[in-house]
C-alpha atoms as a PDB file:
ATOM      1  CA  UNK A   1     139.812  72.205 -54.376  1.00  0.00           C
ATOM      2  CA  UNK A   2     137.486  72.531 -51.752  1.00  0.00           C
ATOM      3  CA  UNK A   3     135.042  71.004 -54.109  1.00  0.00           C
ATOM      4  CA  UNK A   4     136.769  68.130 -54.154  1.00  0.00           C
ATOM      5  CA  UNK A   5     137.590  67.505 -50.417  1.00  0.00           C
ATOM      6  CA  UNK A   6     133.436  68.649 -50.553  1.00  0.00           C
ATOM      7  CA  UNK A   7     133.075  65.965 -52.610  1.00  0.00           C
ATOM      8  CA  UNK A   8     134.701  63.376 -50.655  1.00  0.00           C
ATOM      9  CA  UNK A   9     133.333  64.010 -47.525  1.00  0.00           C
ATOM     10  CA  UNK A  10     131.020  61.890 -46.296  1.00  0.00           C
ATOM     11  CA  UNK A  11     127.738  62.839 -44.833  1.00  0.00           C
ATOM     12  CA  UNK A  12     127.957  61.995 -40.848  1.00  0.00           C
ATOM     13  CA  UNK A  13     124.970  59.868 -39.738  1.00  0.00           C
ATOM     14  CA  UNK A  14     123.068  61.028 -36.700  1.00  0.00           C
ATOM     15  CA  UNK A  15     123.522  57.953 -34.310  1.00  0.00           C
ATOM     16  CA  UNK A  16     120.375  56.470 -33.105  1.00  0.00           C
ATOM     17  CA  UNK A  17     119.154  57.229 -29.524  1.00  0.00           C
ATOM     18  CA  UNK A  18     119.102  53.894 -27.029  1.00  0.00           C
ATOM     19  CA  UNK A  19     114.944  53.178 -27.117  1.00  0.00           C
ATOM     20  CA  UNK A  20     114.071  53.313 -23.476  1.00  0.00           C
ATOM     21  CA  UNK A  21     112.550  50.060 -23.439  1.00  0.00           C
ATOM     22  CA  UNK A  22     115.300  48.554 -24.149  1.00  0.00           C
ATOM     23  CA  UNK A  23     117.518  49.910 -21.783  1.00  0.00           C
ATOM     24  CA  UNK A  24     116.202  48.857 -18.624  1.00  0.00           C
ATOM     25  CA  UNK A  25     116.329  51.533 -15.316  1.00  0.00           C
ATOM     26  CA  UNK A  26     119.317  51.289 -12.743  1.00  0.00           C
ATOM     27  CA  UNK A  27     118.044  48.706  -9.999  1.00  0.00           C
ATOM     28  CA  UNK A  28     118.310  50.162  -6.355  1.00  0.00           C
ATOM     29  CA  UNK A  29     120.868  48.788  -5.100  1.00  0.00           C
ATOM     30  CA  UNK A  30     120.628  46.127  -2.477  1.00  0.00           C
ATOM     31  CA  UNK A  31     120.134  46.996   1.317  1.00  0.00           C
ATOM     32  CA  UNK A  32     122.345  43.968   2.874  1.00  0.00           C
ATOM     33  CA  UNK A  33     122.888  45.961   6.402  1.00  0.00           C
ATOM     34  CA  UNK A  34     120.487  44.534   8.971  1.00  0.00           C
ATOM     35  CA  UNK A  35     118.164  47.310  10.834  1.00  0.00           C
ATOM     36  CA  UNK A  36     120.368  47.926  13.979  1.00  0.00           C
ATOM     37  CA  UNK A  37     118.924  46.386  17.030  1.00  0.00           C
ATOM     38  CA  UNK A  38     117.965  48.913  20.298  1.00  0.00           C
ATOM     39  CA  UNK A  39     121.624  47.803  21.987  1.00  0.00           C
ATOM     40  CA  UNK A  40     121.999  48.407  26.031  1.00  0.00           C
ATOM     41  CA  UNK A  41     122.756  52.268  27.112  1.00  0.00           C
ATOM     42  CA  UNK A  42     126.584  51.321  28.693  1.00  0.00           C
ATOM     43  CA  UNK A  43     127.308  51.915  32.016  1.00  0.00           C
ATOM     44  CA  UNK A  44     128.999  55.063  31.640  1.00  0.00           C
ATOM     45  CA  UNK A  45     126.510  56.506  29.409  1.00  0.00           C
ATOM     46  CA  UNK A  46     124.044  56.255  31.657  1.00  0.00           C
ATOM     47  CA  UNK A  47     125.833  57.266  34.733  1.00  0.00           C
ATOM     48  CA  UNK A  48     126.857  60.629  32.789  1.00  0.00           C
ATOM     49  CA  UNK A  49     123.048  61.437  31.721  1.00  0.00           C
ATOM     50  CA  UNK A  50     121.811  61.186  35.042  1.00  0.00           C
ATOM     51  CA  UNK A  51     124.083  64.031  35.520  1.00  0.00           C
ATOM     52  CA  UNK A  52     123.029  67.624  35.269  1.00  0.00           C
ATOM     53  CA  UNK A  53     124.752  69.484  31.787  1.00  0.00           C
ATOM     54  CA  UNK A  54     127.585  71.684  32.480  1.00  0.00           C
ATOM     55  CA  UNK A  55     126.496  74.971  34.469  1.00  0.00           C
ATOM     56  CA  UNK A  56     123.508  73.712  35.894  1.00  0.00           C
ATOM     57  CA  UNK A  57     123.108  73.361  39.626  1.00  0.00           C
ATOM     58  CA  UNK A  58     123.524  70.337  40.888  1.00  0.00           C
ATOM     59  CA  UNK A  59     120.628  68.138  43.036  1.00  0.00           C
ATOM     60  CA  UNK A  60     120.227  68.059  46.586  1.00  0.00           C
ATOM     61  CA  UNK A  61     121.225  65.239  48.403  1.00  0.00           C
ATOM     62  CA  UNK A  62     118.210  62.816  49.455  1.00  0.00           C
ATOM     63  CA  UNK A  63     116.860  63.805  52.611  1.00  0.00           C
ATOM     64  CA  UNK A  64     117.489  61.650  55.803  1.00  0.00           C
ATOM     65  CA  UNK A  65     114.724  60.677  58.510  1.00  0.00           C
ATOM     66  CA  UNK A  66     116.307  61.107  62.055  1.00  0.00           C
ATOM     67  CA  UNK A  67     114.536  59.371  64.873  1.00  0.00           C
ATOM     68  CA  UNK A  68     114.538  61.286  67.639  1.00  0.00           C
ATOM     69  CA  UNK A  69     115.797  59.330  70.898  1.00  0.00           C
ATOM     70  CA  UNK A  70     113.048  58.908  73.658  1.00  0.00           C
ATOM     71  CA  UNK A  71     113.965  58.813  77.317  1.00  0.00           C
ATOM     72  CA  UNK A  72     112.248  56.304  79.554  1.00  0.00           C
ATOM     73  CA  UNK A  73     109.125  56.592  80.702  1.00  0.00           C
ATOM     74  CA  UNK A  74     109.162  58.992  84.132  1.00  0.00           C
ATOM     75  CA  UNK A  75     112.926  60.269  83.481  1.00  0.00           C
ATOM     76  CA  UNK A  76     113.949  64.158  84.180  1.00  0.00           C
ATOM     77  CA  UNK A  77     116.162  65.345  80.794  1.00  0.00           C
ATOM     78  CA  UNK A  78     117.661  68.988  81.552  1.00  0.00           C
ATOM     79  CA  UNK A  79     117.955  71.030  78.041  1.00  0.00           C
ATOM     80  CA  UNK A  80     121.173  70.286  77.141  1.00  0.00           C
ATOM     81  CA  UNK A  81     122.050  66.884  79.243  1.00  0.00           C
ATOM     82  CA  UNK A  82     122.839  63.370  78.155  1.00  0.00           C
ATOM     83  CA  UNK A  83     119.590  60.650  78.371  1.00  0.00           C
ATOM     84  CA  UNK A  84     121.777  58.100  77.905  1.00  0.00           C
ATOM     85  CA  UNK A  85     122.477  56.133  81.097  1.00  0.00           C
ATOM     86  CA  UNK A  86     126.006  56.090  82.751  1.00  0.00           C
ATOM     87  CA  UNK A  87     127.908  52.969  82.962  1.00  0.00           C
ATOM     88  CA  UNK A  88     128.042  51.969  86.834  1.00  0.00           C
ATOM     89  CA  UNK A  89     131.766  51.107  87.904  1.00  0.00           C
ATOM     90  CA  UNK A  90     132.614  47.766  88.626  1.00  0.00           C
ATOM     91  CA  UNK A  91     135.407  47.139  91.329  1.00  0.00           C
ATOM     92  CA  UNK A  92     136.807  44.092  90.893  1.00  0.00           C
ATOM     93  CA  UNK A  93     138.320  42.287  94.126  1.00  0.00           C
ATOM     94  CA  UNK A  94     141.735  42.787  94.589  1.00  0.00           C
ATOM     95  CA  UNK A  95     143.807  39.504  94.294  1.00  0.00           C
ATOM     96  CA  UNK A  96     147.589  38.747  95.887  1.00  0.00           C
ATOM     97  CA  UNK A  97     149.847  36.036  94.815  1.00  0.00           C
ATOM     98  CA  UNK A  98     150.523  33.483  97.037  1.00  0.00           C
ATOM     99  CA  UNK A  99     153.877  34.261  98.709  1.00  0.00           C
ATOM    100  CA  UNK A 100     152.231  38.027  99.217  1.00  0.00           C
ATOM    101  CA  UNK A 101     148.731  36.806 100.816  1.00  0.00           C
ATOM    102  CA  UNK A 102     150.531  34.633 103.305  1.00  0.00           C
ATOM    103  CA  UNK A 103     152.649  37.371 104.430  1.00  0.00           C
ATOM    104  CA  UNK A 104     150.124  39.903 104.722  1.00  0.00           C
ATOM    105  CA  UNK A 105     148.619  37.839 107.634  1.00  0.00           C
ATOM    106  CA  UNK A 106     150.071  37.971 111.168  1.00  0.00           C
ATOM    107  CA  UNK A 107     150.232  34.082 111.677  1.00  0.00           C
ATOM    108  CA  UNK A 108     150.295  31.538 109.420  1.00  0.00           C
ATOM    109  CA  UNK A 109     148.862  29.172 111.008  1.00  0.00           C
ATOM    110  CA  UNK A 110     144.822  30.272 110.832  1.00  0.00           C
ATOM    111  CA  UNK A 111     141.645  28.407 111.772  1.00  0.00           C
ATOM    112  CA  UNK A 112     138.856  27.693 109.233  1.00  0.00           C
ATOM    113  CA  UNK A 113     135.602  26.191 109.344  1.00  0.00           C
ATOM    114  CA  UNK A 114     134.196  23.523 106.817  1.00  0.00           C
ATOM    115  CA  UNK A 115     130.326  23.060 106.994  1.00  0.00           C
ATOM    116  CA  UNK A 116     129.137  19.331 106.526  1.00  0.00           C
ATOM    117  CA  UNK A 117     125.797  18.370 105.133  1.00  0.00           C
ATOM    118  CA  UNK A 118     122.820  16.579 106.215  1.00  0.00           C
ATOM    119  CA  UNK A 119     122.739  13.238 104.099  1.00  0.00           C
ATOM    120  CA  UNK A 120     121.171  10.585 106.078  1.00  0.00           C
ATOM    121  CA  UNK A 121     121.771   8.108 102.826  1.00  0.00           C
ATOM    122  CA  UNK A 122     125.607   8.413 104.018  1.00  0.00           C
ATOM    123  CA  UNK A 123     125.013   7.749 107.304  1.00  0.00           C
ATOM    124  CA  UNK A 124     128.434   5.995 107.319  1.00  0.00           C
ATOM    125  CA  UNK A 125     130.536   9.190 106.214  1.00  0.00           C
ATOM    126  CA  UNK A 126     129.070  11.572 108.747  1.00  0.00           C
ATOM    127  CA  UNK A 127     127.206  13.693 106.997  1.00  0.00           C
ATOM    128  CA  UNK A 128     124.987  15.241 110.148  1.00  0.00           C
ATOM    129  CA  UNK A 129     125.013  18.568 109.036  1.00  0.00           C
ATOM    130  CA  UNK A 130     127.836  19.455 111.697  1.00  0.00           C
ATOM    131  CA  UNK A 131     130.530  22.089 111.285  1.00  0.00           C
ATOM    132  CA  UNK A 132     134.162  21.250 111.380  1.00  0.00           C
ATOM    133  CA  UNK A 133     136.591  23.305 112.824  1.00  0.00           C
ATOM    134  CA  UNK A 134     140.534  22.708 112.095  1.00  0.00           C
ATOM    135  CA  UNK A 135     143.945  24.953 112.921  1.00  0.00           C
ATOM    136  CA  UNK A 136     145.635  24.664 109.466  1.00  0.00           C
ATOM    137  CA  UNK A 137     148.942  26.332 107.587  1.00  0.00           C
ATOM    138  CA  UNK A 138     147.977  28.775 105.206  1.00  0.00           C
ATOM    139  CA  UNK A 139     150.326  27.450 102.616  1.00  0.00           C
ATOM    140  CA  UNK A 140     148.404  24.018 102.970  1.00  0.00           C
ATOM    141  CA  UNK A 141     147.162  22.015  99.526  1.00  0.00           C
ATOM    142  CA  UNK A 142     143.451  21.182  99.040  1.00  0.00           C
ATOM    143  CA  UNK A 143     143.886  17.545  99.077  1.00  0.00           C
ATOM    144  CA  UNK A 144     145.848  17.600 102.279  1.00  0.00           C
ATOM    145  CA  UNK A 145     142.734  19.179 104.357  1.00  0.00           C
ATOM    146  CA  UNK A 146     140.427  16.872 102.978  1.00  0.00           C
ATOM    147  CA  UNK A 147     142.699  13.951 104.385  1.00  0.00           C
ATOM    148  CA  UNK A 148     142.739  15.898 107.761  1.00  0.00           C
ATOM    149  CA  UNK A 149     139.371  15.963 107.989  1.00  0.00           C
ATOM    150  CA  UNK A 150     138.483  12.556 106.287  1.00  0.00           C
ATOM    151  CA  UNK A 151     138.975  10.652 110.352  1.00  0.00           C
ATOM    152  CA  UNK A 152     136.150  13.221 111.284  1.00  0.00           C
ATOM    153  CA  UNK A 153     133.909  11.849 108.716  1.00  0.00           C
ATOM    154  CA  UNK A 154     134.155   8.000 109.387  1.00  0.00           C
ATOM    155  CA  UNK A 155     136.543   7.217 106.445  1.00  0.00           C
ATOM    156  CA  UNK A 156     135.111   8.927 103.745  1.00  0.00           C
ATOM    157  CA  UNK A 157     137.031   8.997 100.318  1.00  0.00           C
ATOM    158  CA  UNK A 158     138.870  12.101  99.424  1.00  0.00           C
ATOM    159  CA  UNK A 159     138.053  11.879  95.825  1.00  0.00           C
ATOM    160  CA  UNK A 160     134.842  11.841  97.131  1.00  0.00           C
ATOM    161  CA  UNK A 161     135.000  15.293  98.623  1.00  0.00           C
ATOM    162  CA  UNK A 162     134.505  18.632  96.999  1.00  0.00           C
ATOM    163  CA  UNK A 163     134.838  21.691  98.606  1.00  0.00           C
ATOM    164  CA  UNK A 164     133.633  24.968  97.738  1.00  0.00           C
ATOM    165  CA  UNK A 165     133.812  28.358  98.337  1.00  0.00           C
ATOM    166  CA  UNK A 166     131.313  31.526  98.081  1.00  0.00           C
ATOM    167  CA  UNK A 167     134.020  33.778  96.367  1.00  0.00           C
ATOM    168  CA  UNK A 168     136.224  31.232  94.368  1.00  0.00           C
ATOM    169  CA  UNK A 169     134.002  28.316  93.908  1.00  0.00           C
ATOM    170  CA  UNK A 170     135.085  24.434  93.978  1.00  0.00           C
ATOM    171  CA  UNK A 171     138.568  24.332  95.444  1.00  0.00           C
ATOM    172  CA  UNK A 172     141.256  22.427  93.245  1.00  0.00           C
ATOM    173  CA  UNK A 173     143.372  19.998  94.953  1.00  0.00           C
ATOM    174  CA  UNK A 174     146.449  20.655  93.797  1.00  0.00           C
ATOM    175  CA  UNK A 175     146.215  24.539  94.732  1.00  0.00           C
ATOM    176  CA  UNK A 176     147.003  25.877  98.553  1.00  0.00           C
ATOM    177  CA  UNK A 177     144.757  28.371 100.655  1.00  0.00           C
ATOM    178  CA  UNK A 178     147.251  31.228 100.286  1.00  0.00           C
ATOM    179  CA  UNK A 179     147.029  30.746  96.363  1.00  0.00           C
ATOM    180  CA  UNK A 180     143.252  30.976  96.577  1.00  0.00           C
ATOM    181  CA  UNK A 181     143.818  33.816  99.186  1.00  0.00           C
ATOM    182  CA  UNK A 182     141.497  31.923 101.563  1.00  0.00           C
ATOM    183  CA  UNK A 183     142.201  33.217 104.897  1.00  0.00           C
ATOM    184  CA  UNK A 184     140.576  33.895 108.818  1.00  0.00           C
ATOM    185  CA  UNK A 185     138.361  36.220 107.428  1.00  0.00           C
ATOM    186  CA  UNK A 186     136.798  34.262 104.360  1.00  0.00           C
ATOM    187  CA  UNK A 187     133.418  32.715 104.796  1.00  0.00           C
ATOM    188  CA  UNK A 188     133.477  28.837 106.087  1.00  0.00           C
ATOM    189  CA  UNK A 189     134.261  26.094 103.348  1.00  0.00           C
ATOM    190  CA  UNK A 190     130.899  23.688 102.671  1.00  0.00           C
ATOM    191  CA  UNK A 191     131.754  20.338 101.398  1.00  0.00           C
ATOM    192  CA  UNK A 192     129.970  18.609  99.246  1.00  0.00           C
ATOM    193  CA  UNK A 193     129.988  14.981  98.176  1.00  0.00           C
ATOM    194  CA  UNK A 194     131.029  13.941  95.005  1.00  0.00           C
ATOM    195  CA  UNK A 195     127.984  12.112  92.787  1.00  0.00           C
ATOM    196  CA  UNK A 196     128.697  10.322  89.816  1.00  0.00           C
ATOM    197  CA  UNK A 197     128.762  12.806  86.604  1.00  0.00           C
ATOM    198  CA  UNK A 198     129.622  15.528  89.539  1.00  0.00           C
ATOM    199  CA  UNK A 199     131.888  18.094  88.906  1.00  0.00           C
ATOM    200  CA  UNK A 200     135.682  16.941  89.913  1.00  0.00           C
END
């Protein structure tokens, strides 16, 4: 029995091996990434390796240059005292209001002198350099003394008339001598004629 199952068994063929030339070798396969380009450090990565690593000490801070300060030329400096200069004080005139100038003088009535210049191209308004003495209520207006004094000056115009002052400057019509605290003791007005393109 085993002869026969022997018998019809068929011899197994080896199977031929693939020749290598015909098989041909495994091609690499195909690089399609691009070589990566040198891309920018960020921000933060290059703020954190300027730092030192963890347990080293850290850098001393950049040094400053201090200029000494230098004392003008010939000045005495004590160890230990200020060069600098000291601010002088400045007093600044004391000014009343109106109602509280005229009552800190004993009479009202006071007498003030207005100096006239020498302009001989007026010769009709008077100018001879003469000074001009009037008796006057302290609580007068501008414009009203320049009208008092206007027959003294052969007729001149009042809005051709400026007067001034050494402490307050050009006088405004419309304010009185007790506003301005003009009083006995203030310096003499000067009047001044009024050009064209003058001051008004």
């Amino acid at each position: 029995m085993e002869a026969s199952r022997a018998a019809h068994a068929q011899p197994q063929m080896p199977q031929p091996r693939p020749s290598s030339a015909a098989v041909a070798p495994p091609l690499p396969a195909a690089n399609h990434h691009r070589p990566e380009a040198a891309l920018p450090v960020p921000k933060r990565a290059r703020m954190e390796s300027t730092q030192p690593p963890y347990g080293a000490a850290p850098l001393p801070p950049p040094a400053v240059h201090v200029v000494p300060l230098i004392p003008p030329m010939g000045a005495t400096v004590l160890p230990g005292s200020n060069p600098e200069p000291e601010m002088d004080t400045i007093t600044l005139p004391t000014t009343l209001s109106e109602a509280d100038f005229a009552k800190s003088l004993p009479d009202a009535n006071i007498s003030i002198n207005i100096q006239v210049p020498s302009d001989p191209n007026q010769a009709s308004w008077n100018l001879n350099g003469q000074t001009i003495s009037i008796t006057i209520d302290v609580m007068t207006k501008v414009k009203a003394i320049k009208q008092q004094i206007q027959a003294q000056l052969g007729s001149m115009p009042v809005n051709k008339m400026q007067l001034k002052n050494s402490s307050v400057g050009f006088l405004k019509d419309n304010l009185s001598l007790a506003f301005l605290n003009i009083g006995p003791n203030n310096d003499c007005l000067e009047l001044l004629p009024k050009v064209r393109g003058g001051r008004r």
